[in-house]
N, C-alpha and C. Protein backbone atom coordinates (compact mmCIF):
# COMPACT_ATOMS: atom_id res chain seq x y z
N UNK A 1 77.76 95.58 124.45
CA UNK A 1 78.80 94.96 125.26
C UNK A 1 79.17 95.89 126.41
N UNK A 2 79.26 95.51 127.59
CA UNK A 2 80.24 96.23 128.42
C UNK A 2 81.54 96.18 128.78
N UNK A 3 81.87 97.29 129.06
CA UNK A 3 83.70 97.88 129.42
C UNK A 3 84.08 96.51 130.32
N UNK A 4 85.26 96.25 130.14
CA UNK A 4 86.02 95.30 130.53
C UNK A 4 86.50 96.03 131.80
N UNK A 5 86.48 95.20 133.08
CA UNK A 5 86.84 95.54 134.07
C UNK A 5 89.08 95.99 133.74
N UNK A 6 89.22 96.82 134.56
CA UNK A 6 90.22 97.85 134.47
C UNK A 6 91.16 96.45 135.64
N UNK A 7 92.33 96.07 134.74
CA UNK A 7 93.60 95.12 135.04
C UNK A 7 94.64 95.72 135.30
N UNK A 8 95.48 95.10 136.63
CA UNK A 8 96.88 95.45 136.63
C UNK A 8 97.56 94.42 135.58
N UNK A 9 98.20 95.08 134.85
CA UNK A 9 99.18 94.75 133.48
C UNK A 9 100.69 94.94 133.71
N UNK A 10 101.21 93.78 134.08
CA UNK A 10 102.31 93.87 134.73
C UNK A 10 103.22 94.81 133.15
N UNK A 11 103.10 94.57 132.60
CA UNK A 11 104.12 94.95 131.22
C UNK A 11 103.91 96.59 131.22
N UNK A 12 102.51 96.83 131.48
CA UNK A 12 102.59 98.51 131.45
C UNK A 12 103.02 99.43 132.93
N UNK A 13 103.04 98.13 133.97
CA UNK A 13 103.79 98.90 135.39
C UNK A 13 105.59 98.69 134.92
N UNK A 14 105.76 98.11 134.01
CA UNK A 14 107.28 97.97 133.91
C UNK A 14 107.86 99.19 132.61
N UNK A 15 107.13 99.56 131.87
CA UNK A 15 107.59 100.81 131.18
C UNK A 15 107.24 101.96 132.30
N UNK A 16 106.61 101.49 132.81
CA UNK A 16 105.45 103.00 133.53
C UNK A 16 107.12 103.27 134.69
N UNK A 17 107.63 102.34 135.56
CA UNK A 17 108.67 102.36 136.22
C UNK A 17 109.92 101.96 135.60
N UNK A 18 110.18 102.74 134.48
CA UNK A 18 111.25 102.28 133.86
C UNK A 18 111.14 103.62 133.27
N UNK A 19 110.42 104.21 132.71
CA UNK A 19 109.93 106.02 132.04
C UNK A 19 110.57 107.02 133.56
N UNK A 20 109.59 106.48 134.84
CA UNK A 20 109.73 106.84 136.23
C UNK A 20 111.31 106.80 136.56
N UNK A 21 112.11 105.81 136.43
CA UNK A 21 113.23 105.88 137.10
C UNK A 21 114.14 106.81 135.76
N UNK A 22 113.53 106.86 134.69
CA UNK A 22 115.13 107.71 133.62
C UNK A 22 114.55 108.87 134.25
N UNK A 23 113.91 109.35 134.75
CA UNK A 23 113.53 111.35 135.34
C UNK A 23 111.76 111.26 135.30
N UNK A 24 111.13 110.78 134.30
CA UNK A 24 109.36 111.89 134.48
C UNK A 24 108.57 111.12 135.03
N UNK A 25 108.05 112.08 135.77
CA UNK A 25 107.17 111.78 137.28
C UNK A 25 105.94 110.96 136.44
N UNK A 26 105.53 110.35 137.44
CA UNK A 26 104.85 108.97 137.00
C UNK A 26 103.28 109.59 136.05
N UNK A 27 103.11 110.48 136.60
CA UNK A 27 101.87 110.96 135.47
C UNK A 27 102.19 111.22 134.23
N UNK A 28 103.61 111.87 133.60
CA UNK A 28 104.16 111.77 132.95
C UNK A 28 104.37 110.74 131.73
N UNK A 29 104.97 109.65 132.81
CA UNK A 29 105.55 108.80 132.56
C UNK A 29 103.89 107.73 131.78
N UNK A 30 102.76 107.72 132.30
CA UNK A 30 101.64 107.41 131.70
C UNK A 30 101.35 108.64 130.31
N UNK A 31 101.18 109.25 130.60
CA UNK A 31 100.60 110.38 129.34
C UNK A 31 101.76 109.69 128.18
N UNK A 32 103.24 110.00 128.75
CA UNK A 32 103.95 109.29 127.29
C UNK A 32 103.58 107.85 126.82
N UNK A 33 103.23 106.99 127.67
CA UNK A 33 102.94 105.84 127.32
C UNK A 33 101.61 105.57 126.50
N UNK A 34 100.49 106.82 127.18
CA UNK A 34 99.24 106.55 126.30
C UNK A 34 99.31 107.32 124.58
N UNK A 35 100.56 108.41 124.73
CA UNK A 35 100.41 109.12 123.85
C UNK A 35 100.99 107.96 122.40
N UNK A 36 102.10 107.35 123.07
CA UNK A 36 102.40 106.19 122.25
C UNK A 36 101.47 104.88 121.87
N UNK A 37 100.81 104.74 122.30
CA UNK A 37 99.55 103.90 121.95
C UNK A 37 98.87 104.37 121.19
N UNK A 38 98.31 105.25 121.69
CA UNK A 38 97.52 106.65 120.55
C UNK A 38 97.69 106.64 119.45
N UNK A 39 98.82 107.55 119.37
CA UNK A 39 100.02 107.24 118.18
C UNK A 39 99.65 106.51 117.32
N UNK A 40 99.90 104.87 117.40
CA UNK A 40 99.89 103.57 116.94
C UNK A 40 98.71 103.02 116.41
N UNK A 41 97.82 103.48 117.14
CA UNK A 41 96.71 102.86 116.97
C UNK A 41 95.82 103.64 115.43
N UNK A 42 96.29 105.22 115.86
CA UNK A 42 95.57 106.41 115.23
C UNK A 42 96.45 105.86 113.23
N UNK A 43 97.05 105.22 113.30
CA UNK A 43 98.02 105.60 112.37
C UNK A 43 97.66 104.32 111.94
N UNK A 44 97.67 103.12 112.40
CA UNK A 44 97.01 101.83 111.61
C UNK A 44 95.65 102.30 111.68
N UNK A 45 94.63 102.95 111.65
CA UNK A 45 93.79 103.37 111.71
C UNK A 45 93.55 104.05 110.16
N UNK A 46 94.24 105.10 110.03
CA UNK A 46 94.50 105.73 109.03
C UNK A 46 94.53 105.18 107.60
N UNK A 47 95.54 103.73 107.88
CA UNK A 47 95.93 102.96 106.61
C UNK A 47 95.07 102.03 106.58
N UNK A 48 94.37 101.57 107.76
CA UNK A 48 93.09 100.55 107.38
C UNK A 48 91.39 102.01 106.41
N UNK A 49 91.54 103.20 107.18
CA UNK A 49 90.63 103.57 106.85
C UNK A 49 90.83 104.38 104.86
N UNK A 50 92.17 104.31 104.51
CA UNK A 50 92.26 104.92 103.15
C UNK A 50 92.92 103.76 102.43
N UNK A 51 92.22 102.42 102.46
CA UNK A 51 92.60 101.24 102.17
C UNK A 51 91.65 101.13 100.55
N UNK A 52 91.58 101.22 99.43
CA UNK A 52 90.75 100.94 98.19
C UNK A 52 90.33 99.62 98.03
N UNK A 53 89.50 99.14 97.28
CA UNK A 53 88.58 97.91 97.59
C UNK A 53 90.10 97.00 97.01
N UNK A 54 90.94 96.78 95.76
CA UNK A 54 91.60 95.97 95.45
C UNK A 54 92.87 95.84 96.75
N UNK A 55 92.62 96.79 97.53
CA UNK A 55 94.04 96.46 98.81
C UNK A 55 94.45 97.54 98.52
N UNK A 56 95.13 98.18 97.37
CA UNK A 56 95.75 99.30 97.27
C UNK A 56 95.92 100.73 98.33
N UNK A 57 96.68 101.94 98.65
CA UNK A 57 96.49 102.59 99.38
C UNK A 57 95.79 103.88 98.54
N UNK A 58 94.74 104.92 99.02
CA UNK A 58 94.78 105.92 98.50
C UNK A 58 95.35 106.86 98.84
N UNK A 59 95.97 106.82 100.20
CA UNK A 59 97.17 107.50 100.44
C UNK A 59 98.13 107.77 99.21
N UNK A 60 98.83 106.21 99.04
CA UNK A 60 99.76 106.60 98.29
C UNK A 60 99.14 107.02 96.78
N UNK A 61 98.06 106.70 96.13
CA UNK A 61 97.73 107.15 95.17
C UNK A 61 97.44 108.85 95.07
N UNK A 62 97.22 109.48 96.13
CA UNK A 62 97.34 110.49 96.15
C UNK A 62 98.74 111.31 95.53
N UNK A 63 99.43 110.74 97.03
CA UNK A 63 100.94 110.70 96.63
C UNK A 63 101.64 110.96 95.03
N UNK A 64 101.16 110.15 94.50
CA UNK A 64 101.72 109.60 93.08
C UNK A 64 101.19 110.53 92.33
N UNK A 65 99.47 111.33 92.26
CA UNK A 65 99.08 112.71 91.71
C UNK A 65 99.66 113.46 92.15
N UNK A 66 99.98 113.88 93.03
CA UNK A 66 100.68 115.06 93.83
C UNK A 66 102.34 115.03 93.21
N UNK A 67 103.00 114.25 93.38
CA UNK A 67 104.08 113.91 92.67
C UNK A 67 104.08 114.23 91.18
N UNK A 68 102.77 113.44 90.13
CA UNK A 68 102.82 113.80 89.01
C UNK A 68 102.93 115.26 88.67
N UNK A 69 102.04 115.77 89.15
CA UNK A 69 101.14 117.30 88.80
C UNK A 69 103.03 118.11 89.48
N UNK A 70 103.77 117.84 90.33
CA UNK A 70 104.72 118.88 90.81
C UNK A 70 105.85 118.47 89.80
N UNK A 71 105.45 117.58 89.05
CA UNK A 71 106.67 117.37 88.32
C UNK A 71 106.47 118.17 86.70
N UNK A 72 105.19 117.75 86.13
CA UNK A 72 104.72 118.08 84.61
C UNK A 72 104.06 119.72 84.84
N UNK A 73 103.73 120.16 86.25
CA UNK A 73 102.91 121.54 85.84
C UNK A 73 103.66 122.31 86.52
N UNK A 74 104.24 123.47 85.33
CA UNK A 74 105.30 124.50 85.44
C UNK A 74 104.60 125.05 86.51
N UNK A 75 103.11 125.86 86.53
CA UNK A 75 102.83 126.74 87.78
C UNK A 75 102.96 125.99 89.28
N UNK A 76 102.83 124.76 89.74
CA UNK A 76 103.10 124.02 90.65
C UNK A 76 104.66 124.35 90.83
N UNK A 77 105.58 124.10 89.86
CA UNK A 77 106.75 124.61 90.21
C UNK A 77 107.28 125.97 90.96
N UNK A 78 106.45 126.50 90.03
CA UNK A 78 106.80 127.89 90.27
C UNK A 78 106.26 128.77 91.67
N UNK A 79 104.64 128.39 92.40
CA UNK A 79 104.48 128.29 92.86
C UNK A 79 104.69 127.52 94.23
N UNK A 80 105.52 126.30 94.34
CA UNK A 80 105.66 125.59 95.18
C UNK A 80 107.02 124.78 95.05
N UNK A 81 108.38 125.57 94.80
CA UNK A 81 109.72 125.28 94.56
C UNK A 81 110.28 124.16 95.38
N UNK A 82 109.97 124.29 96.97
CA UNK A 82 110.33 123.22 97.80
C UNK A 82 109.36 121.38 97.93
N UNK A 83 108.17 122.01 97.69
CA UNK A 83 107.70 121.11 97.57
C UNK A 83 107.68 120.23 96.60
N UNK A 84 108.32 120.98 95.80
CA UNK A 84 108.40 120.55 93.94
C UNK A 84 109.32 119.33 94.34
N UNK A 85 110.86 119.63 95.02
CA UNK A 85 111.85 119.16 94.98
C UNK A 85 112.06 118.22 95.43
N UNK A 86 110.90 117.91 97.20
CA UNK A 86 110.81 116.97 97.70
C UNK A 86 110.01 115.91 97.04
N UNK A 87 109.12 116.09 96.65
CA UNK A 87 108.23 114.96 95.96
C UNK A 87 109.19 114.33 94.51
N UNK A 88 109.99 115.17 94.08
CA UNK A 88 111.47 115.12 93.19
C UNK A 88 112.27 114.10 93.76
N UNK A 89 112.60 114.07 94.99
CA UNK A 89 113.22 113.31 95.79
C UNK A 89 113.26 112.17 96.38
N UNK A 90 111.30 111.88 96.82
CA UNK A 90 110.88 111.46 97.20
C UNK A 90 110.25 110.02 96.05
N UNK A 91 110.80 108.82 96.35
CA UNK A 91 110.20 107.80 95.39
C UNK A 91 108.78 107.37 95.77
N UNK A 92 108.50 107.12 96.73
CA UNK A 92 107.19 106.46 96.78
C UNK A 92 106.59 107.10 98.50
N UNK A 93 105.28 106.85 98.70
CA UNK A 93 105.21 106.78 99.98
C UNK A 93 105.13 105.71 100.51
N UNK A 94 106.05 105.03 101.78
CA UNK A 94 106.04 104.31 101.85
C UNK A 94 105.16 104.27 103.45
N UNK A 95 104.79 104.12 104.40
CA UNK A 95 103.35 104.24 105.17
C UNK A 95 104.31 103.39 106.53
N UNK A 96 105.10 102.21 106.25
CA UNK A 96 106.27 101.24 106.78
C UNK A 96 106.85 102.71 107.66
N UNK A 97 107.68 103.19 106.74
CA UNK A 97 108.99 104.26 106.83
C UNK A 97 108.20 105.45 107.34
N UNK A 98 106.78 105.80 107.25
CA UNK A 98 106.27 107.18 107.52
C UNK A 98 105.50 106.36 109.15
N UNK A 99 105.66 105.29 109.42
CA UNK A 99 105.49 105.23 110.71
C UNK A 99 106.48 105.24 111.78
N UNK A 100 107.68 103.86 111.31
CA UNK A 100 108.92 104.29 111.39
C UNK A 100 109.73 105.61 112.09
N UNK A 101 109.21 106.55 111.12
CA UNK A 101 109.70 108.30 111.59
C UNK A 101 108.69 108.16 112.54
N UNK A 102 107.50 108.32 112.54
CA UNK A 102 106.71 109.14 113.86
C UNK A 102 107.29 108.24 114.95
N UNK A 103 107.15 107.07 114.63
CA UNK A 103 107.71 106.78 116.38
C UNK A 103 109.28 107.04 116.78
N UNK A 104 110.26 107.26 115.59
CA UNK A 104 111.51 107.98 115.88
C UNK A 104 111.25 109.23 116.34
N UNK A 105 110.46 110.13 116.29
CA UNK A 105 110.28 111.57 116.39
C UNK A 105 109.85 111.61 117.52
N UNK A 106 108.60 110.78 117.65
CA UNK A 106 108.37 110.56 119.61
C UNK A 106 109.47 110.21 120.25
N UNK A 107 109.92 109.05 119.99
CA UNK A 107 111.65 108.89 120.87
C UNK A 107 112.04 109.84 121.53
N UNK A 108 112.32 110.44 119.96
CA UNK A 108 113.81 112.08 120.33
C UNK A 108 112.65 112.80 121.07
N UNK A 109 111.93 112.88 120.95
CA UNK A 109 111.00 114.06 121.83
C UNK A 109 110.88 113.78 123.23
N UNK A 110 110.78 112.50 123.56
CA UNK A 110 110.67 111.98 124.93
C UNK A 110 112.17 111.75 125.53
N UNK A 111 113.07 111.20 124.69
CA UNK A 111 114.53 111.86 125.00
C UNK A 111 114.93 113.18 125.46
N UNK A 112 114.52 114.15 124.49
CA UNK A 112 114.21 115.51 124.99
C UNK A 112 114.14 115.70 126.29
N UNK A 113 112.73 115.34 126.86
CA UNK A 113 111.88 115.64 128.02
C UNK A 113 112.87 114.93 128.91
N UNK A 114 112.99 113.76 128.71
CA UNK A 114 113.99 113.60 130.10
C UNK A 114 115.18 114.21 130.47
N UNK A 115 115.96 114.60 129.35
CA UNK A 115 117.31 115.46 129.30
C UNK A 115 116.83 116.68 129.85
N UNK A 116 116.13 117.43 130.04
CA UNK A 116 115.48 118.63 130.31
C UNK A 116 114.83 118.41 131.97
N UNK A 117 114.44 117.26 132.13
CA UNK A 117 114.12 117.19 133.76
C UNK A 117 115.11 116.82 134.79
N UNK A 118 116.28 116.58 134.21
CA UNK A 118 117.71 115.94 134.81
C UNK A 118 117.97 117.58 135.30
């Protein structure tokens, strides 16, 4: 197949000048926009690629060993006190909520950047 000829996309000139007018200069203002795509894409990526044949995640099955083993094996404790506590803490992985955060964390980070170019 060949590359699809390259479109003006009115929806990405309207974040692109909307990034532009809160403070970062328009190259900027693209890099955050691709980094957020990226992002998105890299991360449904992730959960389609550690997907088990019944649907299940092996993500979270990981999760759930990692969890077991910090809970029943004293040297894991002892060795790894914080991590012990969070997976203690922590009920499930949920993949929803762990995307959720990354694109909250980009936010505040790109919040950041503009507060800092003012």
């Amino acid at each position: 197949s060949r590359p699809a000829m390259p479109l003006a996309v009115p929806l990405r000139e309207r974040v692109l000048r909307l990034l532009a007018g809160a403070g970062l200069a328009p190259e900027e203002a693209l890099a955050s926009m691709t980094n957020a795509s990226l992002m998105s894409i890299g991360l449904v990526m992730v959960e389609l690629a550690f997907r088990e044949a019944g649907g299940g995640s092996r993500l979270s099955s990981r999760f759930e060993r990692l969890k077991k083993a910090a809970a029943e094996n004293p040297s894991f404790a002892n060795a790894d006190p914080v991590t012990r506590a969070a997976f203690a803490r922590m009920r499930t992985l949920d993949l929803s909520q762990n995307f959720a955060g990354s694109v909250s964390t980009f936010l505040m980070g790109l919040e950041a950047r503009l507060r800092a170019s003012r």
